[in-house]
N, C-alpha and C. Protein backbone atom coordinates (compact mmCIF):
# COMPACT_ATOMS: atom_id res chain seq x y z
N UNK A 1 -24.88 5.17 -5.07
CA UNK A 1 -25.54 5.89 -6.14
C UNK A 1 -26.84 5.15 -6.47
N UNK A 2 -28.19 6.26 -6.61
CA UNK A 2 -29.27 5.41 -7.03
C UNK A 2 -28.85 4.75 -8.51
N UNK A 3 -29.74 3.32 -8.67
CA UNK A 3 -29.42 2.24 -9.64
C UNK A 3 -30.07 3.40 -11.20
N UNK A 4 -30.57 4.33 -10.66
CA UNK A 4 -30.52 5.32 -12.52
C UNK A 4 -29.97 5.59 -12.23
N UNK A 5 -29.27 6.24 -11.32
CA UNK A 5 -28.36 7.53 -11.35
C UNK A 5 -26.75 6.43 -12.32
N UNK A 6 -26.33 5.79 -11.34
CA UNK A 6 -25.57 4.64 -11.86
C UNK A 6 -25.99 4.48 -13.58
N UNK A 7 -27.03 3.57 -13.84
CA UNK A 7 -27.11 3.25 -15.60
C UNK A 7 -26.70 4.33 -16.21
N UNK A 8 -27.27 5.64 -15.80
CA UNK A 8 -26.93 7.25 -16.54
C UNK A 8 -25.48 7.34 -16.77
N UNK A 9 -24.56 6.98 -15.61
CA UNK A 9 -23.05 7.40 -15.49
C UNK A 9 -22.74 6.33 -15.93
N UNK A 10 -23.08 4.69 -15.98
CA UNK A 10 -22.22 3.79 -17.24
C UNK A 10 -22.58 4.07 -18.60
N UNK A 11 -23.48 4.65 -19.06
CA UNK A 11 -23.96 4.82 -20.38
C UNK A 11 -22.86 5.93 -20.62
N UNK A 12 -22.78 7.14 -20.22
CA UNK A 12 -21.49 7.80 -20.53
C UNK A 12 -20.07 6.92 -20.37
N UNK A 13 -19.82 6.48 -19.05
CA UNK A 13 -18.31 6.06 -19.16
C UNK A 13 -18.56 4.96 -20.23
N UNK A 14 -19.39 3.74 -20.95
CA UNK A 14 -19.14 3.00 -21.95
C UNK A 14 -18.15 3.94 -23.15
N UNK A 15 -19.24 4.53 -23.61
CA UNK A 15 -18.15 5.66 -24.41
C UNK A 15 -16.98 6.33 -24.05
N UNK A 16 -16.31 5.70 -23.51
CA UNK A 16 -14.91 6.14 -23.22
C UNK A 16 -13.89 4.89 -23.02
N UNK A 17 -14.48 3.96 -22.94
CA UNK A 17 -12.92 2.75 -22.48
C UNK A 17 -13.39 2.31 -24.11
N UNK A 18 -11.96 1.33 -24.64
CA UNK A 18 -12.05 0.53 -26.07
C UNK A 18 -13.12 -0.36 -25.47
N UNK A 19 -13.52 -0.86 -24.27
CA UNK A 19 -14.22 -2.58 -24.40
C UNK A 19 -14.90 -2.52 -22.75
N UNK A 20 -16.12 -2.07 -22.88
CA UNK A 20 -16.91 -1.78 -21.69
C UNK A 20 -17.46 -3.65 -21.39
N UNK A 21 -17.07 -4.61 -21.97
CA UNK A 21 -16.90 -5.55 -21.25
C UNK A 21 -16.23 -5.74 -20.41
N UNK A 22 -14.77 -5.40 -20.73
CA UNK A 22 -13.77 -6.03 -20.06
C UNK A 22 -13.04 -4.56 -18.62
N UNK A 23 -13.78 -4.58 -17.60
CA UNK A 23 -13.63 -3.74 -16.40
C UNK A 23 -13.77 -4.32 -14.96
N UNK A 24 -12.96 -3.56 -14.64
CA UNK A 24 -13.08 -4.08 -12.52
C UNK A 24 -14.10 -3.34 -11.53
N UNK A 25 -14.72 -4.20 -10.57
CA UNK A 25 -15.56 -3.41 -10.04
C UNK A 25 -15.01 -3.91 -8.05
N UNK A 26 -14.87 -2.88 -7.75
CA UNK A 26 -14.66 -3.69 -6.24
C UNK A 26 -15.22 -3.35 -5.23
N UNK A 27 -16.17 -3.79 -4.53
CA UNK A 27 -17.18 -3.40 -3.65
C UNK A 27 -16.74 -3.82 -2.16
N UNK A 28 -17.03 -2.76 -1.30
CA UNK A 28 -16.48 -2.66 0.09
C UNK A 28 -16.82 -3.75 0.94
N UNK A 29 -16.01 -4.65 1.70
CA UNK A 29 -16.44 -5.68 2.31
C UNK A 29 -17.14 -5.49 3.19
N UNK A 30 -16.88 -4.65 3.73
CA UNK A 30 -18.04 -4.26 5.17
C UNK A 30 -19.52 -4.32 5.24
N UNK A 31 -20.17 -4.26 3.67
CA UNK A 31 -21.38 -4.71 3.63
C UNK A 31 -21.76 -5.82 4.22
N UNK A 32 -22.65 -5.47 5.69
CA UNK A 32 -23.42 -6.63 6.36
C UNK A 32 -23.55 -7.99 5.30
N UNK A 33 -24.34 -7.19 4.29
CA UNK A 33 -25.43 -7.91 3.50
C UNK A 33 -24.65 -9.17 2.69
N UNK A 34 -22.91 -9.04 2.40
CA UNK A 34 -22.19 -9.96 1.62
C UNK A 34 -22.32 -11.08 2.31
N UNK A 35 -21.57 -11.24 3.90
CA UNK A 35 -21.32 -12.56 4.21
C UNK A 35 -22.78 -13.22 6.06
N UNK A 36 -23.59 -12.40 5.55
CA UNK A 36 -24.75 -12.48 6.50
C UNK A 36 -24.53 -11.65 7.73
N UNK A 37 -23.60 -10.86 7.64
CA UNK A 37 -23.69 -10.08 9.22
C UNK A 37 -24.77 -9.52 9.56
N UNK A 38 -25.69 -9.52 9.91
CA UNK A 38 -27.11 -8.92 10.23
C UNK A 38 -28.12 -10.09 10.24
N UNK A 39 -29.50 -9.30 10.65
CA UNK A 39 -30.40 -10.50 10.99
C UNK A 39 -31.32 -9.24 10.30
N UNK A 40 -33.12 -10.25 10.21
CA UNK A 40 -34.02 -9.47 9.66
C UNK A 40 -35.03 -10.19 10.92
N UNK A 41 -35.87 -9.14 10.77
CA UNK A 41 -37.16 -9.08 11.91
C UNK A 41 -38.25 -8.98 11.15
N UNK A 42 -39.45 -9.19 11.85
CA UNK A 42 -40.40 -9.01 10.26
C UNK A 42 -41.82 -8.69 11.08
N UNK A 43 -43.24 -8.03 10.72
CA UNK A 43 -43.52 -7.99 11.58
C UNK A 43 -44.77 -7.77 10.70
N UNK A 44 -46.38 -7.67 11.03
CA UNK A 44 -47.45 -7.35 10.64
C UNK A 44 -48.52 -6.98 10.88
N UNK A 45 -49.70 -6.75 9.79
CA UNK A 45 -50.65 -5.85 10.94
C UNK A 45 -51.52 -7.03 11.61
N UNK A 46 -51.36 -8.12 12.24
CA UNK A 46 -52.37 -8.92 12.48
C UNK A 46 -53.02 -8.34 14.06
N UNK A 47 -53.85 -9.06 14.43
CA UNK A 47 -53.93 -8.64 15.67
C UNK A 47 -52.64 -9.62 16.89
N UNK A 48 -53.23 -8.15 18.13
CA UNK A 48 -51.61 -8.47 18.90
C UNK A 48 -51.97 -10.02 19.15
N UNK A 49 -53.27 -10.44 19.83
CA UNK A 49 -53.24 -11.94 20.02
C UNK A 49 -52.54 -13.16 19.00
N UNK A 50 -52.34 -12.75 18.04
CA UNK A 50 -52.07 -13.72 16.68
C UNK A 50 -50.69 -13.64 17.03
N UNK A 51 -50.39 -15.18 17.23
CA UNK A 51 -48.80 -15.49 17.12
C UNK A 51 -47.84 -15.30 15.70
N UNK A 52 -48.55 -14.79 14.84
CA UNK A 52 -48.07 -14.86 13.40
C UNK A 52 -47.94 -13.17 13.20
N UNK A 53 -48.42 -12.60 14.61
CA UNK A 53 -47.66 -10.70 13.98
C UNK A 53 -46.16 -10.41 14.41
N UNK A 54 -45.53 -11.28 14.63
CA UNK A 54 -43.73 -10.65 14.98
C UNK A 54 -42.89 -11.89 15.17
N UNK A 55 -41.98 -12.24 14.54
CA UNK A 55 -41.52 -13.00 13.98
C UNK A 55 -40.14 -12.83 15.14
N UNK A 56 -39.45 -12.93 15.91
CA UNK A 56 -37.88 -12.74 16.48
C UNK A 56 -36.94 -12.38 15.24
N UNK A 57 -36.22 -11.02 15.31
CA UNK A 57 -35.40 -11.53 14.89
C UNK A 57 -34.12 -12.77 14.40
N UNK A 58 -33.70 -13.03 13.16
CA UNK A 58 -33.07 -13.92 12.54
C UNK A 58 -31.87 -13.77 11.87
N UNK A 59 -30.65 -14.63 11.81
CA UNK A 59 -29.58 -14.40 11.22
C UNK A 59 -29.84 -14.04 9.37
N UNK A 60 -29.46 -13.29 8.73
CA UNK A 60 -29.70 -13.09 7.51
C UNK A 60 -28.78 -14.08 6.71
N UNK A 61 -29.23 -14.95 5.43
CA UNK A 61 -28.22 -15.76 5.59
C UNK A 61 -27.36 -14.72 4.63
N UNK A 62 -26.21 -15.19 4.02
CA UNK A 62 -24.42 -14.67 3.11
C UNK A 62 -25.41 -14.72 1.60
N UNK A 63 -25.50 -13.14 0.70
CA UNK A 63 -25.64 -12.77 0.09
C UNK A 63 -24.77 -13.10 -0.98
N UNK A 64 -23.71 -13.54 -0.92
CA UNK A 64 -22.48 -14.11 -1.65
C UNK A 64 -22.20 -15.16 -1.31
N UNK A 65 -21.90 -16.31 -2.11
CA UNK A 65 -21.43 -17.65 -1.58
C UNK A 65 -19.43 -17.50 -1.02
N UNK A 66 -19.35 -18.36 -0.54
CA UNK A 66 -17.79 -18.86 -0.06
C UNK A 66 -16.82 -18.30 -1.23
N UNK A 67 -17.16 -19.01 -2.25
CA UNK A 67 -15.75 -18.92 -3.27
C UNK A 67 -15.68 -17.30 -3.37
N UNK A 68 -16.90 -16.39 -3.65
CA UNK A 68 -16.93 -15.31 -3.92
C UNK A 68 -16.26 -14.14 -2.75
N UNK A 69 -16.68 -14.83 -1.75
CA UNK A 69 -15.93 -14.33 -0.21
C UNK A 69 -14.37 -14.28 0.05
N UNK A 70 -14.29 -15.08 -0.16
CA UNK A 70 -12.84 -15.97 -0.42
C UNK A 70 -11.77 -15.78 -1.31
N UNK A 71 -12.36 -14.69 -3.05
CA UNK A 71 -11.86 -14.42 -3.93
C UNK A 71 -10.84 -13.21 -3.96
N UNK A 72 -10.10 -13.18 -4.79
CA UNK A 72 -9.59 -11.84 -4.90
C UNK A 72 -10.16 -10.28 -3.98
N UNK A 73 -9.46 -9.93 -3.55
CA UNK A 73 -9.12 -8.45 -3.03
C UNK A 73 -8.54 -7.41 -3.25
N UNK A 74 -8.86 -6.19 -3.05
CA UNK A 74 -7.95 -4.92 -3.16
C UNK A 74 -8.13 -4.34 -1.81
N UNK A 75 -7.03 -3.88 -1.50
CA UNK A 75 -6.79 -3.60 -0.40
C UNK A 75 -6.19 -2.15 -0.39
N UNK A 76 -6.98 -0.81 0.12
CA UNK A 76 -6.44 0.44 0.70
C UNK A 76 -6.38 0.45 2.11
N UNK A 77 -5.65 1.67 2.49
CA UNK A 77 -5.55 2.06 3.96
C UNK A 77 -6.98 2.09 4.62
N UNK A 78 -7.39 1.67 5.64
CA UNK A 78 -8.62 1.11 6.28
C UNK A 78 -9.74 0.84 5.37
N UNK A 79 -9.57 0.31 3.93
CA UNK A 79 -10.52 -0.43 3.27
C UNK A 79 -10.32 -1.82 2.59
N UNK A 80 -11.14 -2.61 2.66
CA UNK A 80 -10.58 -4.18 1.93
C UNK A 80 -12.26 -3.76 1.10
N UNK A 81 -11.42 -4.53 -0.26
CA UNK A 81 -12.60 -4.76 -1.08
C UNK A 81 -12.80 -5.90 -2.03
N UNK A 82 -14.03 -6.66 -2.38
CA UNK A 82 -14.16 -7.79 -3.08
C UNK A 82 -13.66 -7.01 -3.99
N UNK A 83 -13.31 -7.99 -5.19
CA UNK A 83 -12.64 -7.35 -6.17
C UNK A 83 -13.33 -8.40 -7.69
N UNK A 84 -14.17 -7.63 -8.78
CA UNK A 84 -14.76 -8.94 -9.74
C UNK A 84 -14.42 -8.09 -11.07
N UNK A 85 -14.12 -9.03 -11.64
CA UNK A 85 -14.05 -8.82 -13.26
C UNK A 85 -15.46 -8.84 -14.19
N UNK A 86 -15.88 -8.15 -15.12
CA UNK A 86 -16.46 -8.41 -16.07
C UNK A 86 -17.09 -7.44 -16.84
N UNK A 87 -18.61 -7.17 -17.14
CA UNK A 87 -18.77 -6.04 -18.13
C UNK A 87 -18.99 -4.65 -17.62
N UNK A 88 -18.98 -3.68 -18.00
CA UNK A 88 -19.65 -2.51 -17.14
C UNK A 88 -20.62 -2.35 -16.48
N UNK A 89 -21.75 -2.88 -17.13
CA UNK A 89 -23.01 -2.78 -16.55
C UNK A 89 -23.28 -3.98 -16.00
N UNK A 90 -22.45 -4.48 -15.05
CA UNK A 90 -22.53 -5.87 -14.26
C UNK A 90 -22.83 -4.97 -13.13
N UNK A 91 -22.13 -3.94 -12.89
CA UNK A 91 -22.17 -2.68 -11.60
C UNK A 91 -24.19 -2.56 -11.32
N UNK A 92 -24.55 -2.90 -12.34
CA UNK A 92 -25.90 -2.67 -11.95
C UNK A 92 -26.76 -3.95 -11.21
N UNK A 93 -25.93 -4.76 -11.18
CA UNK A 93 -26.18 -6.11 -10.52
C UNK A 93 -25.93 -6.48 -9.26
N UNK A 94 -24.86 -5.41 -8.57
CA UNK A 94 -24.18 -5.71 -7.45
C UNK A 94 -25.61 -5.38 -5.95
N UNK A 95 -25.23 -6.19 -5.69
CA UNK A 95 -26.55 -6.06 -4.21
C UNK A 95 -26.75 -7.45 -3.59
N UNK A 96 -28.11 -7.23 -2.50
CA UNK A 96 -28.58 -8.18 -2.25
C UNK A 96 -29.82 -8.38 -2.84
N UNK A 97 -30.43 -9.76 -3.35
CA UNK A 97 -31.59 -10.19 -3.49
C UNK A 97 -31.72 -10.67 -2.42
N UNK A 98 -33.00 -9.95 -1.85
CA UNK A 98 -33.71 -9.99 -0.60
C UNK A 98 -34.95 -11.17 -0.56
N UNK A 99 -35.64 -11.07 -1.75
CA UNK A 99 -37.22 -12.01 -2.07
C UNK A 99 -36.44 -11.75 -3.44
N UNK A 100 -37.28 -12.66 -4.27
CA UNK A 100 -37.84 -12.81 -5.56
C UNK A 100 -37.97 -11.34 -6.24
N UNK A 101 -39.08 -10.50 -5.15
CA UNK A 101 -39.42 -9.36 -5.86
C UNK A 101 -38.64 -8.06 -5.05
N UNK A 102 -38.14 -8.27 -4.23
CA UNK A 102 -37.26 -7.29 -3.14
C UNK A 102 -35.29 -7.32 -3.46
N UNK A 103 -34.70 -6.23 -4.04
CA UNK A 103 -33.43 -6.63 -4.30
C UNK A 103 -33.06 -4.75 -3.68
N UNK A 104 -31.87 -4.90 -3.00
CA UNK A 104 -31.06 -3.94 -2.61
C UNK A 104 -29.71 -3.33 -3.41
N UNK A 105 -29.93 -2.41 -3.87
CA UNK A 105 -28.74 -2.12 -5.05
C UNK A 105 -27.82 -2.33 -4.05
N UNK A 106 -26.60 -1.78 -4.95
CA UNK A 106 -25.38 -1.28 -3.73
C UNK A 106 -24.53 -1.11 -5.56
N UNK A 107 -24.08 0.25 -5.30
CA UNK A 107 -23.04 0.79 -6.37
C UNK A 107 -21.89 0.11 -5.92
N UNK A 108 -21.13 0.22 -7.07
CA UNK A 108 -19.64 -0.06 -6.69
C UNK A 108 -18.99 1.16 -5.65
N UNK A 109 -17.74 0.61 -4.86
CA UNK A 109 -16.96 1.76 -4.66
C UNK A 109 -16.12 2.17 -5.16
N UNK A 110 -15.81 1.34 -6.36
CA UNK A 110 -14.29 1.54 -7.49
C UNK A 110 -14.84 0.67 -8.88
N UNK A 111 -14.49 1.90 -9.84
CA UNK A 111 -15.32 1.04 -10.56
C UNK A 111 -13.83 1.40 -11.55
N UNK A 112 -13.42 0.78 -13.15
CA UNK A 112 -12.58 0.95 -13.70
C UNK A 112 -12.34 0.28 -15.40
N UNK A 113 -12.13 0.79 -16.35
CA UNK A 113 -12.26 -0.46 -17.49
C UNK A 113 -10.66 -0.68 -17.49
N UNK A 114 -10.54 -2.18 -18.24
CA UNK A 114 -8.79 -2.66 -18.33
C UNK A 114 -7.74 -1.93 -19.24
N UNK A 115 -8.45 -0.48 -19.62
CA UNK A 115 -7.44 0.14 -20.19
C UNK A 115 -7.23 1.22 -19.60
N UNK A 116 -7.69 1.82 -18.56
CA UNK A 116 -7.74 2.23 -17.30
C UNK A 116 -7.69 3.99 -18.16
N UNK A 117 -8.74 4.12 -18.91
CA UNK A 117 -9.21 5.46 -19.10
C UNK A 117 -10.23 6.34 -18.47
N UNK A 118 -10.37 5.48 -16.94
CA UNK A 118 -11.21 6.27 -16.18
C UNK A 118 -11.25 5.71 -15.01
N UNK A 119 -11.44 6.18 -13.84
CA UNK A 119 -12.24 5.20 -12.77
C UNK A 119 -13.44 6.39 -11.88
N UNK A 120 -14.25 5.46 -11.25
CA UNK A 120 -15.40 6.01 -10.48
C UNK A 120 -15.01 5.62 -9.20
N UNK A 121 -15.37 6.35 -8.44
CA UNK A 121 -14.79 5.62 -6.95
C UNK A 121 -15.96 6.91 -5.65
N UNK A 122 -16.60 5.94 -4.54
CA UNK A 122 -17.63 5.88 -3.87
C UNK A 122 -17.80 5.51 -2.82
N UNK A 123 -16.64 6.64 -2.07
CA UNK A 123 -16.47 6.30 -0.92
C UNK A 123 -17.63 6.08 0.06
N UNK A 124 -17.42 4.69 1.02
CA UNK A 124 -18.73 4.74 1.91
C UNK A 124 -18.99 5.28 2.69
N UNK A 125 -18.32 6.23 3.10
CA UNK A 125 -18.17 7.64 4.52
C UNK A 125 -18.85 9.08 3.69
N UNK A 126 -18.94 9.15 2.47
CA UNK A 126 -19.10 10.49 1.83
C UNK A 126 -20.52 10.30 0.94
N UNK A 127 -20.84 11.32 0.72
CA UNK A 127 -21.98 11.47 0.03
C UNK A 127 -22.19 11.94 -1.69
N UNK A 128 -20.71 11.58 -1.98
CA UNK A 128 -20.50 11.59 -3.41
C UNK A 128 -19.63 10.44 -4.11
N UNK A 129 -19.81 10.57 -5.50
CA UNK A 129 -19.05 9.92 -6.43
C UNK A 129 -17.90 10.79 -7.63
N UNK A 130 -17.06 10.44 -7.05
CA UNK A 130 -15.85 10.79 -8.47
C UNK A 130 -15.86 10.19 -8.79
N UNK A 131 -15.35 10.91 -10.32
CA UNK A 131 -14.85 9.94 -11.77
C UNK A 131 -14.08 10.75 -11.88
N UNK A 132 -12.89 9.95 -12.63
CA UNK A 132 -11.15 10.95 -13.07
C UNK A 132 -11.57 10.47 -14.74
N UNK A 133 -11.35 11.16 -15.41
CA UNK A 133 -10.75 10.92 -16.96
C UNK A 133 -10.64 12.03 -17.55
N UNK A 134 -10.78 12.78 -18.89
CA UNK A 134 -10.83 13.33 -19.59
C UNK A 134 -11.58 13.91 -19.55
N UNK A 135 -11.22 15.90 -19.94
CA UNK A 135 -12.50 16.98 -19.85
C UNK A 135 -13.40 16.44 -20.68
N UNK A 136 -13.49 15.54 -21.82
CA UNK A 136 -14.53 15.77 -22.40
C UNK A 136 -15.09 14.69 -22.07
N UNK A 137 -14.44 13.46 -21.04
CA UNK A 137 -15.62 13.09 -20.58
C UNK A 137 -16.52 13.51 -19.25
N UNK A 138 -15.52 14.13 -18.81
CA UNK A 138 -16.65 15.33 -17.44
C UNK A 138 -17.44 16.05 -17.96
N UNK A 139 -16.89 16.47 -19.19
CA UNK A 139 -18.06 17.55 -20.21
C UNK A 139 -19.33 16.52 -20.49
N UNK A 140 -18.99 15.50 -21.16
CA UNK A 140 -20.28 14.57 -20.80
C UNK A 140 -21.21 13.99 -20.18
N UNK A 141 -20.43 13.91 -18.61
CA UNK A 141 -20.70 13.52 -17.49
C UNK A 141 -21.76 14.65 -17.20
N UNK A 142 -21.67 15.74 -17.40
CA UNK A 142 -22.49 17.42 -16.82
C UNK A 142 -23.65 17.50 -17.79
N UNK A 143 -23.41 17.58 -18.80
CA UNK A 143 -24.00 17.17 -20.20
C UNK A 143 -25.64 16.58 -20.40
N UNK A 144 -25.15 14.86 -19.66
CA UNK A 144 -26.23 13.95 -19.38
C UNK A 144 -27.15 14.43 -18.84
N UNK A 145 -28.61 14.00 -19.26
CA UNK A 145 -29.67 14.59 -18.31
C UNK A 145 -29.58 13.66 -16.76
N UNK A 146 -29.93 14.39 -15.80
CA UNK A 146 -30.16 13.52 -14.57
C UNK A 146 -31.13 12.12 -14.58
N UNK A 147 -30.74 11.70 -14.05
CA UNK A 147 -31.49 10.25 -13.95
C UNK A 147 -31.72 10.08 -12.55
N UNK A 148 -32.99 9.85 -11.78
CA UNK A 148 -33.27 9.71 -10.71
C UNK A 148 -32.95 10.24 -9.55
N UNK A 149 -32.31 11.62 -9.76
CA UNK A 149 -32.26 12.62 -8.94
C UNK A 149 -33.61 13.96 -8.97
N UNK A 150 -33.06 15.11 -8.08
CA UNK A 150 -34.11 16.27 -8.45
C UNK A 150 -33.33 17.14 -9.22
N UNK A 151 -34.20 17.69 -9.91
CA UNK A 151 -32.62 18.54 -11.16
C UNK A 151 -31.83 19.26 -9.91
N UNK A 152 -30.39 19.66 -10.85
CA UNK A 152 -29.63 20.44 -9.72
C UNK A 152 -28.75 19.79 -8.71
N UNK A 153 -29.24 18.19 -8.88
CA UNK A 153 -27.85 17.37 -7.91
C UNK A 153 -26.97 16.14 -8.82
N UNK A 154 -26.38 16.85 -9.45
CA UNK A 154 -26.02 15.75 -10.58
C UNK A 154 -24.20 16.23 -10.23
């Protein structure tokens, strides 16, 4: 989910759990970007003679340290997922920082508060997001103006 589209849909689900601090978020391990699986290449407009226009590709280093790798899991049928505790809008944090000024969202794929009056879930094969709770918070959910979509895909 784009990172508005996301703030839009925690700003509604806050209003629905007692304590939008206290929620689980568990993001799919398969992201290259967690434990460095991938490399980056880099490349520019210099001229072709200039040894400084193409760089070889390079191992990318682990976006997540060890302990975080290493931590808690949830585990479905062909999915493993990191698994972290803390506020709702921590979900807007989840990614890679690439540079200083370059950062890669990445939504949760399960998102949930500890009184379990809702969850979001984002599968990485599909091109949508459910949320289960209460009509009137789907009524809200429809409600919200779009955030970083084109009207009409909300």
């Amino acid at each position: 989910m784009p990172p508005a589209v996301l703030a839009g849909v925690l700003e509604v689900l806050a209003g629905f759990t007692a304590d939008p601090g206290d929620c689980y978020h568990a993001v799919w391990d398969g992201w290259g970007w967690q434990d460095g699986d991938g490399a980056t290449a880099t490349g520019s407009a210099f001229h072709h003679s200039d040894p400084r226009r193409f760089r070889p590709p390079r191992p990318a280093p682990p976006a997540l340290p060890p302990e975080v790798l290493a931590g808690p899991r949830l585990s479905h049928p062909n999915r493993d997922y990191l698994l972290f505790h803390g506020p709702l809008r921590a979900a807007l944090g989840i990614g890679r920082q690439v540079t200083a000024d370059w950062r890669l969202p990445q939504s949760p794929s399960l998102l949930w508060p500890s009184d379990r009056s809702w969850v979001l879930a984002t599968e990485i094969d599909f091109d949508s997001t459910l949320v289960g709770g209460t009509a009137q918070l789907a009524e809200e959910l429809l409600q919200a103006p779009p955030r970083g979509l084109a009207s009409g895909h909300r």
